[in-house]
PDB file of N, CA and C in Angstrom:
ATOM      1  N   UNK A   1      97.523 100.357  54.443  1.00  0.00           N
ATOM      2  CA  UNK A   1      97.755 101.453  53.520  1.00  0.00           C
ATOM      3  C   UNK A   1      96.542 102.369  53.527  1.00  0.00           C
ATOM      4  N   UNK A   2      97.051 103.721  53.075  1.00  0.00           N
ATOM      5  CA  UNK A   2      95.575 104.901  53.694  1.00  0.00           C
ATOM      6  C   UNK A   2      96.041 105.309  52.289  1.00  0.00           C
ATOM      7  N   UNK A   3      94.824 105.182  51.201  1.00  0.00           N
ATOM      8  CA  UNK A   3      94.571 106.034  49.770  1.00  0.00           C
ATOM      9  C   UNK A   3      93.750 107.411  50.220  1.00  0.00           C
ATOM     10  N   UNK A   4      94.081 108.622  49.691  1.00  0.00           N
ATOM     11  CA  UNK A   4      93.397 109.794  49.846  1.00  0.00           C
ATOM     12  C   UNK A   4      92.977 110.130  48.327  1.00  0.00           C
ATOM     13  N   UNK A   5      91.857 110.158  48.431  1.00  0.00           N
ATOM     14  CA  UNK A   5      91.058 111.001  46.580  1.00  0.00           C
ATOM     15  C   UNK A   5      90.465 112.597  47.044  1.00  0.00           C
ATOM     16  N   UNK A   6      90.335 113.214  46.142  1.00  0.00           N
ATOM     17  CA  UNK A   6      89.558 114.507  46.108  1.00  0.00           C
ATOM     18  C   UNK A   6      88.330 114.035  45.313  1.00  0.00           C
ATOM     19  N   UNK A   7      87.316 114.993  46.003  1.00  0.00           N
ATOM     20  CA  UNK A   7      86.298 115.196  44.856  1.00  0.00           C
ATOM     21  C   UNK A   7      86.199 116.978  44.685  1.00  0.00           C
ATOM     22  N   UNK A   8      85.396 117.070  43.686  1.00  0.00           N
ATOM     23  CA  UNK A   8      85.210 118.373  43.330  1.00  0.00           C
ATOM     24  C   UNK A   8      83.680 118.693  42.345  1.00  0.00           C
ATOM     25  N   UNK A   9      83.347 119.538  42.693  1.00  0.00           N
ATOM     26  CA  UNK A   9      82.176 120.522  42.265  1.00  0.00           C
ATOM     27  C   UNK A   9      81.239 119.898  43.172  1.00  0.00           C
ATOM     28  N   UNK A  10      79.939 119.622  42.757  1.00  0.00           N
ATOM     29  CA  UNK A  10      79.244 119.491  43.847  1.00  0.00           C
ATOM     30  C   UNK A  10      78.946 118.114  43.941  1.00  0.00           C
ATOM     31  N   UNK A  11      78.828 117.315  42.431  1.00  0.00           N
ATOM     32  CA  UNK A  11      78.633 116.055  43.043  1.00  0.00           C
ATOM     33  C   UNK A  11      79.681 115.299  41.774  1.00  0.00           C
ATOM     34  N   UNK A  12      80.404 114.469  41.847  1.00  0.00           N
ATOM     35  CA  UNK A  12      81.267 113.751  41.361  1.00  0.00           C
ATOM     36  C   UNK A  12      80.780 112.683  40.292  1.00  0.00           C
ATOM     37  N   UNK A  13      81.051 112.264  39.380  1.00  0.00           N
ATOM     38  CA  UNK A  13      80.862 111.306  38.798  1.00  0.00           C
ATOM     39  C   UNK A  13      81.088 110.274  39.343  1.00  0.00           C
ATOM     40  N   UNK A  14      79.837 108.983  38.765  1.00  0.00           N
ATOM     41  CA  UNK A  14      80.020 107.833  40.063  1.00  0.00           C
ATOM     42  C   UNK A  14      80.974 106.858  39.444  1.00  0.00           C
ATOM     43  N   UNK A  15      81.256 107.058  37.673  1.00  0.00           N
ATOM     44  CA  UNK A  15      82.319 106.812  37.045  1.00  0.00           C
ATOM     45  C   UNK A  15      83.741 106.486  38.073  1.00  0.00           C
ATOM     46  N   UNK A  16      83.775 107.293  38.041  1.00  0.00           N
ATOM     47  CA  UNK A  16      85.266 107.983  38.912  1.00  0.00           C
ATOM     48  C   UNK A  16      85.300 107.031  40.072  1.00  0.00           C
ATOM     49  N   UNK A  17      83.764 107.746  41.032  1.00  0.00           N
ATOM     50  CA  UNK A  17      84.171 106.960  42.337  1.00  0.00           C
ATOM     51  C   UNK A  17      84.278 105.445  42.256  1.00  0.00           C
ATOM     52  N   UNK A  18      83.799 105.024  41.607  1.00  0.00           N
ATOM     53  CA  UNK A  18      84.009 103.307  41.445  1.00  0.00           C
ATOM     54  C   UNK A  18      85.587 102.771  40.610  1.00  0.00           C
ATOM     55  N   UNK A  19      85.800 103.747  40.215  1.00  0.00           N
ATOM     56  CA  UNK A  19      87.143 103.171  39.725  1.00  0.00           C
ATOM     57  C   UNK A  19      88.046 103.306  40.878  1.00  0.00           C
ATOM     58  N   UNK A  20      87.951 104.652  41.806  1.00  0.00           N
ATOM     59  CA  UNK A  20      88.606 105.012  42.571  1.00  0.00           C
ATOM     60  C   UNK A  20      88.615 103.860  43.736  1.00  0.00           C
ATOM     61  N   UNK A  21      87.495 103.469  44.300  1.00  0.00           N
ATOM     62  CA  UNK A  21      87.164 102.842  45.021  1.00  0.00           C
ATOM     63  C   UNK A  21      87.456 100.867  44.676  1.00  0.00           C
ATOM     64  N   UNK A  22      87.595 101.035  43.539  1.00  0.00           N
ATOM     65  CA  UNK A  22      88.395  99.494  42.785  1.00  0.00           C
ATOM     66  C   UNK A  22      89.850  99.811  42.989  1.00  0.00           C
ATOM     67  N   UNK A  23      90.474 100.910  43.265  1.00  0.00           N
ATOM     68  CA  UNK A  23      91.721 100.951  43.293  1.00  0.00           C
ATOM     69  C   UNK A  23      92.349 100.322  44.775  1.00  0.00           C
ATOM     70  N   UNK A  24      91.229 100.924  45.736  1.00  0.00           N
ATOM     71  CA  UNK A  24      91.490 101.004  47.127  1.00  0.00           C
ATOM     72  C   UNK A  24      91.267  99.325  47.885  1.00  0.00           C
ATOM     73  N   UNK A  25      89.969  99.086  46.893  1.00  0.00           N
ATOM     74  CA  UNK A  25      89.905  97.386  47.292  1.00  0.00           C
ATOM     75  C   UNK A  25      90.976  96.536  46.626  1.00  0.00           C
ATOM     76  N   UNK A  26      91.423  96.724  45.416  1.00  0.00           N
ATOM     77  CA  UNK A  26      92.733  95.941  44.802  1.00  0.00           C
ATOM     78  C   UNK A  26      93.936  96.063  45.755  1.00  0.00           C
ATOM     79  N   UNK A  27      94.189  97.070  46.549  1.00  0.00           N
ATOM     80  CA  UNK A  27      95.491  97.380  47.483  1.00  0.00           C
ATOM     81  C   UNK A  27      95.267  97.218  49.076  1.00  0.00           C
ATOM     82  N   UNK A  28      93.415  96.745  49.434  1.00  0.00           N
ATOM     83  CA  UNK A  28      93.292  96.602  50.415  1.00  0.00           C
ATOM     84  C   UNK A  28      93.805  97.723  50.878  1.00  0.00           C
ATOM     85  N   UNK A  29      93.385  98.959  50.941  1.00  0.00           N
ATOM     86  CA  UNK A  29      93.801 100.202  51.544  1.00  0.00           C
ATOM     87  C   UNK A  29      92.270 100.659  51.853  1.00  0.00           C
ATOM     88  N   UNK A  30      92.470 101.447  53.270  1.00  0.00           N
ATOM     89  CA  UNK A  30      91.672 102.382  53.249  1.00  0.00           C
ATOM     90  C   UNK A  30      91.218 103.633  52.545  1.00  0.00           C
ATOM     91  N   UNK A  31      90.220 104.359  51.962  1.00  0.00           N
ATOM     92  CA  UNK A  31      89.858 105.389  50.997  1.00  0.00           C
ATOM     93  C   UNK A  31      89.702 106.224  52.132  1.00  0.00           C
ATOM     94  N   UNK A  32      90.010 107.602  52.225  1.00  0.00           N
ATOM     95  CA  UNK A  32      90.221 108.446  52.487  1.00  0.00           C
ATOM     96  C   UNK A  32      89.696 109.634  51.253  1.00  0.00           C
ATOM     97  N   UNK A  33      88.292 110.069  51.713  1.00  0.00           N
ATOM     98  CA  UNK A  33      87.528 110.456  50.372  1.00  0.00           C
ATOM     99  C   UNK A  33      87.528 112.413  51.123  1.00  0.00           C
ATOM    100  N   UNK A  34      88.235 113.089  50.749  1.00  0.00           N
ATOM    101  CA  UNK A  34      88.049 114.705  50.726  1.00  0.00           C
ATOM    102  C   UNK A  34      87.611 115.318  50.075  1.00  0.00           C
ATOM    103  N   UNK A  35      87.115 116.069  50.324  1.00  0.00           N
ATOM    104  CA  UNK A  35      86.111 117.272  49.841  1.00  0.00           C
ATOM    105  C   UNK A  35      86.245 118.670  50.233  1.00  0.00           C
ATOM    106  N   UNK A  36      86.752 119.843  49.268  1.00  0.00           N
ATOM    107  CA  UNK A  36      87.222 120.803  49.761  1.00  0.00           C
ATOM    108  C   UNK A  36      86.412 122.160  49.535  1.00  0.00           C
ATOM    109  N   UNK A  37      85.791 122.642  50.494  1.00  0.00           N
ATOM    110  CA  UNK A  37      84.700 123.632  49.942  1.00  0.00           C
ATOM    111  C   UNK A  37      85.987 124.911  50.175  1.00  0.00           C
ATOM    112  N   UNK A  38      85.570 126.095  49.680  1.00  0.00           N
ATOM    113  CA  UNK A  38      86.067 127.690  50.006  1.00  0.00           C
ATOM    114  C   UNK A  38      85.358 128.501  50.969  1.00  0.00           C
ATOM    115  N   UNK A  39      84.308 128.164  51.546  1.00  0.00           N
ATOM    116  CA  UNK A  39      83.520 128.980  52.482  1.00  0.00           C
ATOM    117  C   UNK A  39      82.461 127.710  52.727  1.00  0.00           C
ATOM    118  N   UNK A  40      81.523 128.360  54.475  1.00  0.00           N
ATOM    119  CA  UNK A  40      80.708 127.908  54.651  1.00  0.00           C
ATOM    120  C   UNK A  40      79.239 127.715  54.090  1.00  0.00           C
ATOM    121  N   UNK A  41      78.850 128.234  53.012  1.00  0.00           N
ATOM    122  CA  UNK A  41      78.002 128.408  51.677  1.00  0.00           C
ATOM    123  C   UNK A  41      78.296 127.353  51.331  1.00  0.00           C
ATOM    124  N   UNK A  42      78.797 126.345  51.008  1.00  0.00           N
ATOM    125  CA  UNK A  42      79.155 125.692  49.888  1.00  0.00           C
ATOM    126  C   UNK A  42      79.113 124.168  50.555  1.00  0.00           C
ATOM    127  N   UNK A  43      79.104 123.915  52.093  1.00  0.00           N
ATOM    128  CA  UNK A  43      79.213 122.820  53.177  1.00  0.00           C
ATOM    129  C   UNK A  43      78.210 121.885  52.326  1.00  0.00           C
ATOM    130  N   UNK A  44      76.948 122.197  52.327  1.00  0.00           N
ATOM    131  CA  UNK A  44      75.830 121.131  52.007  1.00  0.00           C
ATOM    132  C   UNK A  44      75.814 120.812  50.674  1.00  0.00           C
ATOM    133  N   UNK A  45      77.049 121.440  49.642  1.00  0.00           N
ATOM    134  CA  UNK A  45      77.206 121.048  48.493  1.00  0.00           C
ATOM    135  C   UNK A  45      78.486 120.139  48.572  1.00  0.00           C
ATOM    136  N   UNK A  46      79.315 120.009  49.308  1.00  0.00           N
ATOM    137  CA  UNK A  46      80.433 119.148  49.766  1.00  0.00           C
ATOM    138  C   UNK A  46      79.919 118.051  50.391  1.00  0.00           C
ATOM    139  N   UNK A  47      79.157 117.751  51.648  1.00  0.00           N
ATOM    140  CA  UNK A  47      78.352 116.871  52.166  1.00  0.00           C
ATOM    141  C   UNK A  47      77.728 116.011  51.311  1.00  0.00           C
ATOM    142  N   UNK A  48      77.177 116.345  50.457  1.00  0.00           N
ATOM    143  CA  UNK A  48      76.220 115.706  49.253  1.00  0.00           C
ATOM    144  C   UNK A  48      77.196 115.092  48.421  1.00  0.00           C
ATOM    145  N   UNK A  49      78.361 115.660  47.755  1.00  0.00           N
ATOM    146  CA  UNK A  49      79.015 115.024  47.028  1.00  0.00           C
ATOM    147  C   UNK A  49      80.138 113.610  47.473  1.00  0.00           C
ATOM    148  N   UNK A  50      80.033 114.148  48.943  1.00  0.00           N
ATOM    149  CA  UNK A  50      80.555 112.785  49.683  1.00  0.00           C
ATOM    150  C   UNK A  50      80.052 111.875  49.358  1.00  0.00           C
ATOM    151  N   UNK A  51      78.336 111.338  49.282  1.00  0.00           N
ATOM    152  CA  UNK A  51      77.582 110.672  49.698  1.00  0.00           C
ATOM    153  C   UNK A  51      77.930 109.450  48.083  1.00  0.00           C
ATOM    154  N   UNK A  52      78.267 109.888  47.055  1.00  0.00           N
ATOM    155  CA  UNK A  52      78.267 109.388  46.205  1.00  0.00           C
ATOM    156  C   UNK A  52      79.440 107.785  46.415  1.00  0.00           C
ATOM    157  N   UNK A  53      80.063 108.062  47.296  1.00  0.00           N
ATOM    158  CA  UNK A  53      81.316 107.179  47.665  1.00  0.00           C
ATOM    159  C   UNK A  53      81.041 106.426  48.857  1.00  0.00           C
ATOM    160  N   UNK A  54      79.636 106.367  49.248  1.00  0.00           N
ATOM    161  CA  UNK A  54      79.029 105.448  50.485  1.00  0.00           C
ATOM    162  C   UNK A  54      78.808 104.351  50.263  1.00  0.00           C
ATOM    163  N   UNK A  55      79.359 102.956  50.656  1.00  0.00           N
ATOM    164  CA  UNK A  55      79.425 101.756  49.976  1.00  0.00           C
ATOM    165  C   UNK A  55      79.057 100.716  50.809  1.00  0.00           C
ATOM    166  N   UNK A  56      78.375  99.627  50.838  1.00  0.00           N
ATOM    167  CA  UNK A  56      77.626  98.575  51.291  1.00  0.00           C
ATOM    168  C   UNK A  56      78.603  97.489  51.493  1.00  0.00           C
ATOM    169  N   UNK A  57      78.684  96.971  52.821  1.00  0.00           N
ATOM    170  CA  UNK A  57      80.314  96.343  52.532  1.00  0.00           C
ATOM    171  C   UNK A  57      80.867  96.686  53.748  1.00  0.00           C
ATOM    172  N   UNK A  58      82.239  95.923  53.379  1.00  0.00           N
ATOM    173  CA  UNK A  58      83.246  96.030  54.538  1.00  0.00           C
ATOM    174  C   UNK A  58      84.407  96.585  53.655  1.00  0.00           C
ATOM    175  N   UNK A  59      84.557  96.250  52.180  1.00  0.00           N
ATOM    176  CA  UNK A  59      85.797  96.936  51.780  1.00  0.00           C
ATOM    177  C   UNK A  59      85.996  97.751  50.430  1.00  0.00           C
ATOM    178  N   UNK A  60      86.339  98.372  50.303  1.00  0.00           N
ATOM    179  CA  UNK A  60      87.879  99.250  51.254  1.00  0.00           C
ATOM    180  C   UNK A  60      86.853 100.125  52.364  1.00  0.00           C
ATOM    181  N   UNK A  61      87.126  99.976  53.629  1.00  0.00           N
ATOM    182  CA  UNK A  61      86.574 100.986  54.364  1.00  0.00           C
ATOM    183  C   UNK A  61      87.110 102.181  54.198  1.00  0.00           C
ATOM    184  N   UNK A  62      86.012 103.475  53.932  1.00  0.00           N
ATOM    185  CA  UNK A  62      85.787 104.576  53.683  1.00  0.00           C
ATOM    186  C   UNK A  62      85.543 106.119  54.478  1.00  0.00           C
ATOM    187  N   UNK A  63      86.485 106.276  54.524  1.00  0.00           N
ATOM    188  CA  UNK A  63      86.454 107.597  55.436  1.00  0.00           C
ATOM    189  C   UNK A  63      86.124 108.807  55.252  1.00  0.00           C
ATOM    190  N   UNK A  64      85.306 109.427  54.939  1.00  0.00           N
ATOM    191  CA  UNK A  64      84.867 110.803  54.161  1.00  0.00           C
ATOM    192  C   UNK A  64      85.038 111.652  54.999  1.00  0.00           C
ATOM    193  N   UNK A  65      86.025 113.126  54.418  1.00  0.00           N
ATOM    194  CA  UNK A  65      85.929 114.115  55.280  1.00  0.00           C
ATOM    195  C   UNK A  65      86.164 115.476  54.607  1.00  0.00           C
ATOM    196  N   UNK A  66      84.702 116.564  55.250  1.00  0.00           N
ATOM    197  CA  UNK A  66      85.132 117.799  54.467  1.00  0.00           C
ATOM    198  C   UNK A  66      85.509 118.794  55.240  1.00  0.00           C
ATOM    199  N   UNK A  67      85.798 119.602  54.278  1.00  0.00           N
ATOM    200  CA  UNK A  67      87.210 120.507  54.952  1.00  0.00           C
ATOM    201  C   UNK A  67      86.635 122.090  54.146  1.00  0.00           C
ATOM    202  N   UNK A  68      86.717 122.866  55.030  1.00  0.00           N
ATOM    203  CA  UNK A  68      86.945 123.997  54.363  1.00  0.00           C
ATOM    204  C   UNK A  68      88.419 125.193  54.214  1.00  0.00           C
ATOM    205  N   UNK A  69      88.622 125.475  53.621  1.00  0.00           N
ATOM    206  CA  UNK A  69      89.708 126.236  53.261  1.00  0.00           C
ATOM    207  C   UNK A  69      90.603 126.247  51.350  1.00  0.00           C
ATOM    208  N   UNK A  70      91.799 126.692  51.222  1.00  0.00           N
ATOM    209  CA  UNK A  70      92.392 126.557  50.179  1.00  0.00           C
ATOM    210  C   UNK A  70      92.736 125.486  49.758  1.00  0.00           C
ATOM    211  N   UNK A  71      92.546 125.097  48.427  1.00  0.00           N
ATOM    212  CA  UNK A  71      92.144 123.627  47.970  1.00  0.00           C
ATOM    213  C   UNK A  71      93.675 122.966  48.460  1.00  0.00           C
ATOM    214  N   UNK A  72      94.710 123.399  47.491  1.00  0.00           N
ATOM    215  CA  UNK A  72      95.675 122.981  47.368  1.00  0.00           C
ATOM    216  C   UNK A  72      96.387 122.606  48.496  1.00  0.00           C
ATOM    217  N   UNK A  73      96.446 123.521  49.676  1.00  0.00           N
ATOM    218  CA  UNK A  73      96.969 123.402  51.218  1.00  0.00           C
ATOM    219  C   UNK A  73      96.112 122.292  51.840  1.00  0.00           C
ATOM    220  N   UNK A  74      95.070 122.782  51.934  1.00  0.00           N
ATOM    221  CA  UNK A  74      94.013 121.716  52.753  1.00  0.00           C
ATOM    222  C   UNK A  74      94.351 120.185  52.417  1.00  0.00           C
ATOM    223  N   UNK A  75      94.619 120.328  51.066  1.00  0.00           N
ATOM    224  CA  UNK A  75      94.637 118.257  50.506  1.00  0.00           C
ATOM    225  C   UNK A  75      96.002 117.985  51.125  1.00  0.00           C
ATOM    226  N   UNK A  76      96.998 119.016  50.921  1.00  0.00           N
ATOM    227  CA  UNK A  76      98.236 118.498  51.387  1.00  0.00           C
ATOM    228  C   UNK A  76      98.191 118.707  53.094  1.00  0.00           C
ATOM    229  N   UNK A  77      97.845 119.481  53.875  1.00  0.00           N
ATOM    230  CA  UNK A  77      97.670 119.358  55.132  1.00  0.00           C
ATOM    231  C   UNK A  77      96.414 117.982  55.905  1.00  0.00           C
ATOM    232  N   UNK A  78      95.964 117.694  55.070  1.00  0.00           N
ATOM    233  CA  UNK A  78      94.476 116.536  55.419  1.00  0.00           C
ATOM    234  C   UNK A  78      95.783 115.325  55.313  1.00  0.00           C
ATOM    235  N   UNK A  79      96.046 115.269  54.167  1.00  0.00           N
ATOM    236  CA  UNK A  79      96.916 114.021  53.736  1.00  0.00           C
ATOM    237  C   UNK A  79      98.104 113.913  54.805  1.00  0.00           C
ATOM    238  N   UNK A  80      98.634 114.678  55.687  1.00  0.00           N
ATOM    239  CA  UNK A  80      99.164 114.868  56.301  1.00  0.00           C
ATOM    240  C   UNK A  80      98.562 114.764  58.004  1.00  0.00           C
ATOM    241  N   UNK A  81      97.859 115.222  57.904  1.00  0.00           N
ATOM    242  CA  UNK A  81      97.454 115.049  59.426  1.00  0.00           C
ATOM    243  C   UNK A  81      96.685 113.445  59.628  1.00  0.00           C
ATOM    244  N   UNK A  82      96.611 112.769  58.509  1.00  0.00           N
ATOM    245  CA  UNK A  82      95.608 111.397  58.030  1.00  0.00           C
ATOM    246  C   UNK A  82      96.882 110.477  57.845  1.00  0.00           C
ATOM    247  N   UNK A  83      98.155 110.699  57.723  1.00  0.00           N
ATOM    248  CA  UNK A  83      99.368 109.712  57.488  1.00  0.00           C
ATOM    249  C   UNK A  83      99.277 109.200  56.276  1.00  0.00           C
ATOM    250  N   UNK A  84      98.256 109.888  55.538  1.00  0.00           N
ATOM    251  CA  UNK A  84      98.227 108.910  54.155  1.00  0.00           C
ATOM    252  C   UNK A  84      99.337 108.543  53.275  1.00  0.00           C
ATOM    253  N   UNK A  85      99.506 107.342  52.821  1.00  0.00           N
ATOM    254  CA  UNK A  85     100.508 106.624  52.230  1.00  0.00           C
ATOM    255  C   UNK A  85     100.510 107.430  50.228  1.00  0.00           C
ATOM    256  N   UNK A  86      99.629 107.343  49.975  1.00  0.00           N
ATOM    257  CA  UNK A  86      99.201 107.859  48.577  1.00  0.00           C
ATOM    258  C   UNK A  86      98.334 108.855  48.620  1.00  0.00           C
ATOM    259  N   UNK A  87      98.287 109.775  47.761  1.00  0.00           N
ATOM    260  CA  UNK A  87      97.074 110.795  47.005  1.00  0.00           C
ATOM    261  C   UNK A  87      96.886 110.508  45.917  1.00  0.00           C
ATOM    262  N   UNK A  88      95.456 110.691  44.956  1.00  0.00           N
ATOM    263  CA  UNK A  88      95.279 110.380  44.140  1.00  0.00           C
ATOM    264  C   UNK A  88      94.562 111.410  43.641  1.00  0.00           C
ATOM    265  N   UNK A  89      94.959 112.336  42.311  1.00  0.00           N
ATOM    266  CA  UNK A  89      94.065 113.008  41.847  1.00  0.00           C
ATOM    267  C   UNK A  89      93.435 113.190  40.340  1.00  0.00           C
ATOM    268  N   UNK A  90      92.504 113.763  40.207  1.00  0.00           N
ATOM    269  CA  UNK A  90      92.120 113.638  38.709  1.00  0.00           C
ATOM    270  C   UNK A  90      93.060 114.644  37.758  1.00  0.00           C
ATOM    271  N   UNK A  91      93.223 114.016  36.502  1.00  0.00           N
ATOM    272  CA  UNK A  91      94.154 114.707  35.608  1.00  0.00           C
ATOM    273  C   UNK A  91      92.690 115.873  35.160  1.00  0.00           C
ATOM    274  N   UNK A  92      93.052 117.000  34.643  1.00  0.00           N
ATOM    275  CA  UNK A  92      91.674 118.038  33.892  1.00  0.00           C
ATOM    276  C   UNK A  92      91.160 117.477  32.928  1.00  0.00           C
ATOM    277  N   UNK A  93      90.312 118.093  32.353  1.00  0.00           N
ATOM    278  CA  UNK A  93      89.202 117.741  31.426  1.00  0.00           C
ATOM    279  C   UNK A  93      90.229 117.382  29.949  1.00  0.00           C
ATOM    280  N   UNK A  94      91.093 118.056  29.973  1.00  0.00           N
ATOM    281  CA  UNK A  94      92.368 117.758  28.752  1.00  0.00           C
ATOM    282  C   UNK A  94      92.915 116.715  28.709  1.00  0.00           C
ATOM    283  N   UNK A  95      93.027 116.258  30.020  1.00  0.00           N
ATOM    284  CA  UNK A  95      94.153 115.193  30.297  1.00  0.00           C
ATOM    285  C   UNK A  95      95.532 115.939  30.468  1.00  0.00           C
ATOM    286  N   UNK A  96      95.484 117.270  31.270  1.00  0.00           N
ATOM    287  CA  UNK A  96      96.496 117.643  31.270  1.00  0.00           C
ATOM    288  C   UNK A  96      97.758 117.558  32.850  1.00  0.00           C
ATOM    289  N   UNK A  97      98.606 116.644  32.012  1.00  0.00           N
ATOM    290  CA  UNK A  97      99.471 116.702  33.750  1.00  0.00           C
ATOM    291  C   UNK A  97      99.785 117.276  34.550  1.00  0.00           C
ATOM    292  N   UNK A  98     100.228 118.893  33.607  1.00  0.00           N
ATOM    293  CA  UNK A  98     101.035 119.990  34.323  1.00  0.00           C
ATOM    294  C   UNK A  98      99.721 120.577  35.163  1.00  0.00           C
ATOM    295  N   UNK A  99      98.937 120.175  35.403  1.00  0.00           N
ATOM    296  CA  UNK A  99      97.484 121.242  35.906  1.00  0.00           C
ATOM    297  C   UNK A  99      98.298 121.596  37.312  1.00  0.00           C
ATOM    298  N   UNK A 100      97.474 123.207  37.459  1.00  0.00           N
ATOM    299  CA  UNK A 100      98.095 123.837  38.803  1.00  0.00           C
ATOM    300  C   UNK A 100      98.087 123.315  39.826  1.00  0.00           C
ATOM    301  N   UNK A 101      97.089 122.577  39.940  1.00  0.00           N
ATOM    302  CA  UNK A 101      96.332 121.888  41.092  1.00  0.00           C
ATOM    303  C   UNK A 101      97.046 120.934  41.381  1.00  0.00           C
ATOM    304  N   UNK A 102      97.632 120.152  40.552  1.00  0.00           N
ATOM    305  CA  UNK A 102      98.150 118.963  40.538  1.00  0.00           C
ATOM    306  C   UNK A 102      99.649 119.179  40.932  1.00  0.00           C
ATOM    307  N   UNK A 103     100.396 120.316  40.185  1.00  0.00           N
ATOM    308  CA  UNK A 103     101.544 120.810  40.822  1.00  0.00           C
ATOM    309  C   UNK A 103     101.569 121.325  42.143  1.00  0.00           C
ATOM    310  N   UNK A 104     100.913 122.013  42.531  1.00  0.00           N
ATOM    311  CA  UNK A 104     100.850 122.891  43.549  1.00  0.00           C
ATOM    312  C   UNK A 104     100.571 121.547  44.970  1.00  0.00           C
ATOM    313  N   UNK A 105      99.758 120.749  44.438  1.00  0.00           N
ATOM    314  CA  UNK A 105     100.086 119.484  45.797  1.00  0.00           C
ATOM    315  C   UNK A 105     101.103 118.887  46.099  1.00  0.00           C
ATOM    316  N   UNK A 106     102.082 118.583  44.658  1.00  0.00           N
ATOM    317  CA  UNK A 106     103.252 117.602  44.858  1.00  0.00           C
ATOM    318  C   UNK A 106     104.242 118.940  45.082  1.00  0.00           C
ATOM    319  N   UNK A 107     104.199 119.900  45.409  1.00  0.00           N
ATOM    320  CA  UNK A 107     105.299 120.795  45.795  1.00  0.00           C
ATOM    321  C   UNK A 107     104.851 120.715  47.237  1.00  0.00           C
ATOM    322  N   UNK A 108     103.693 120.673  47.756  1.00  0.00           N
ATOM    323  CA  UNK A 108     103.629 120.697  49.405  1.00  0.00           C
ATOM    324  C   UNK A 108     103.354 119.610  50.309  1.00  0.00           C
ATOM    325  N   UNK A 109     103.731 118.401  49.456  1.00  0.00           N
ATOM    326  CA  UNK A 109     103.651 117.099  50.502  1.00  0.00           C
ATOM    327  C   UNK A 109     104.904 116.265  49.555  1.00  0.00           C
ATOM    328  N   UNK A 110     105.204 115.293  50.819  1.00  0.00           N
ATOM    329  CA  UNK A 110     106.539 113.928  50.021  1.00  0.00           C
ATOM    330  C   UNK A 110     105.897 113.188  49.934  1.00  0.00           C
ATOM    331  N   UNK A 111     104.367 113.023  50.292  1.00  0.00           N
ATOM    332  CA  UNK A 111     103.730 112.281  49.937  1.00  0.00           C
ATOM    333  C   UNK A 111     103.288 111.777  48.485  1.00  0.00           C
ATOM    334  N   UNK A 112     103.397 110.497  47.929  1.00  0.00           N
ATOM    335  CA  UNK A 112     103.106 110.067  46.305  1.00  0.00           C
ATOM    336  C   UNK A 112     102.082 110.684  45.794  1.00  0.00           C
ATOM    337  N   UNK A 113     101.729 110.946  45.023  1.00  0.00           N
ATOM    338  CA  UNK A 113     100.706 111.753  44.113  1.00  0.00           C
ATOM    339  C   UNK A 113     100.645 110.392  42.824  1.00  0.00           C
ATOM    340  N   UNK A 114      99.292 109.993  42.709  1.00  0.00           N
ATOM    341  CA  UNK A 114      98.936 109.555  41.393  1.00  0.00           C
ATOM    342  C   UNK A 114      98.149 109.986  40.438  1.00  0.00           C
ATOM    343  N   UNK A 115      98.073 110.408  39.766  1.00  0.00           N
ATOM    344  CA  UNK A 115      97.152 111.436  38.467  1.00  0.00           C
ATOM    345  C   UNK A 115      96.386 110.228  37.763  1.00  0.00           C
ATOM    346  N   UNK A 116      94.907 110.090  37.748  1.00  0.00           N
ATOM    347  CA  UNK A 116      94.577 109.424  37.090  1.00  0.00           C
ATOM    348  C   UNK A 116      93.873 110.067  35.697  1.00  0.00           C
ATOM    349  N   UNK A 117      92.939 109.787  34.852  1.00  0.00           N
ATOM    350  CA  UNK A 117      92.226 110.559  34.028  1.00  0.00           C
ATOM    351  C   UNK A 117      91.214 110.676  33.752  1.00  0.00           C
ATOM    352  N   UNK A 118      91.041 111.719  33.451  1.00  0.00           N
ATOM    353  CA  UNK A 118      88.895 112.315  33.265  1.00  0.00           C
ATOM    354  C   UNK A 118      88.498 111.118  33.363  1.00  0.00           C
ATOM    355  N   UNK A 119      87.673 110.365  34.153  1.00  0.00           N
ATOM    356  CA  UNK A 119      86.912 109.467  33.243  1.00  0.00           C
ATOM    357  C   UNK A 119      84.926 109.366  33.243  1.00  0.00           C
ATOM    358  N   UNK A 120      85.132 110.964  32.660  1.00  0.00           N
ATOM    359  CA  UNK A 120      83.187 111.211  32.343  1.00  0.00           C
ATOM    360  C   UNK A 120      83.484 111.272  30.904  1.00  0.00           C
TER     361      UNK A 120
END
């Protein structure tokens, strides 16, 4: 099984990544960790926020990869060109389901979408 997460801004809460990363070892799945910048400006702030999800170990092996382009396309085209079985993304700072972001992926992949929540 191939789990795909997003991160976002520049560096992620390590909150998050460890829950995320407990998800991927409970299912014995590979993590599939993306990072989506908007321009080449922004690369060494994507790079860095990868680093937070680098783990000592053999499991879940961890695949980090950044991408530049439009958030919403890119996760659903990555998740796609990666065969991933699941996506997993963060619900907003509200806890809100309907978020654009969150719609706008499950309209462009058949791939599962799981919404988890803030957890900073």
């Amino acid at each position: 099984m191939k789990i795909m997460v997003t991160t976002a801004g520049s560096l992620p809460a390590k909150k998050k990544a460890d829950y995320l990363v407990a998800i991927a070892e409970r299912a014995q799945a590979q993590l599939v960790v993306l990072h989506v910048v908007e321009s080449q400006d922004e690369y060494e702030d994507g790079q860095q926020a990868l680093t937070i999800y680098q783990r000592r170990g053999t499991m879940p092996k961890i695949r980090p990869i950044l991408r530049i382009g439009p958030l919403t396309e890119t996760i659903a085209r990555t998740a796609e060109e990666e065969a991933i079985d699941l996506i997993i993304l963060g619900l907003d700072e509200r806890g809100d389901i309907s978020s654009a972001i969150s719609r706008e992926v499950m309209s462009k992949t058949e791939i599962p979408v799981l919404l988890v929540p803030n957890l900073d």
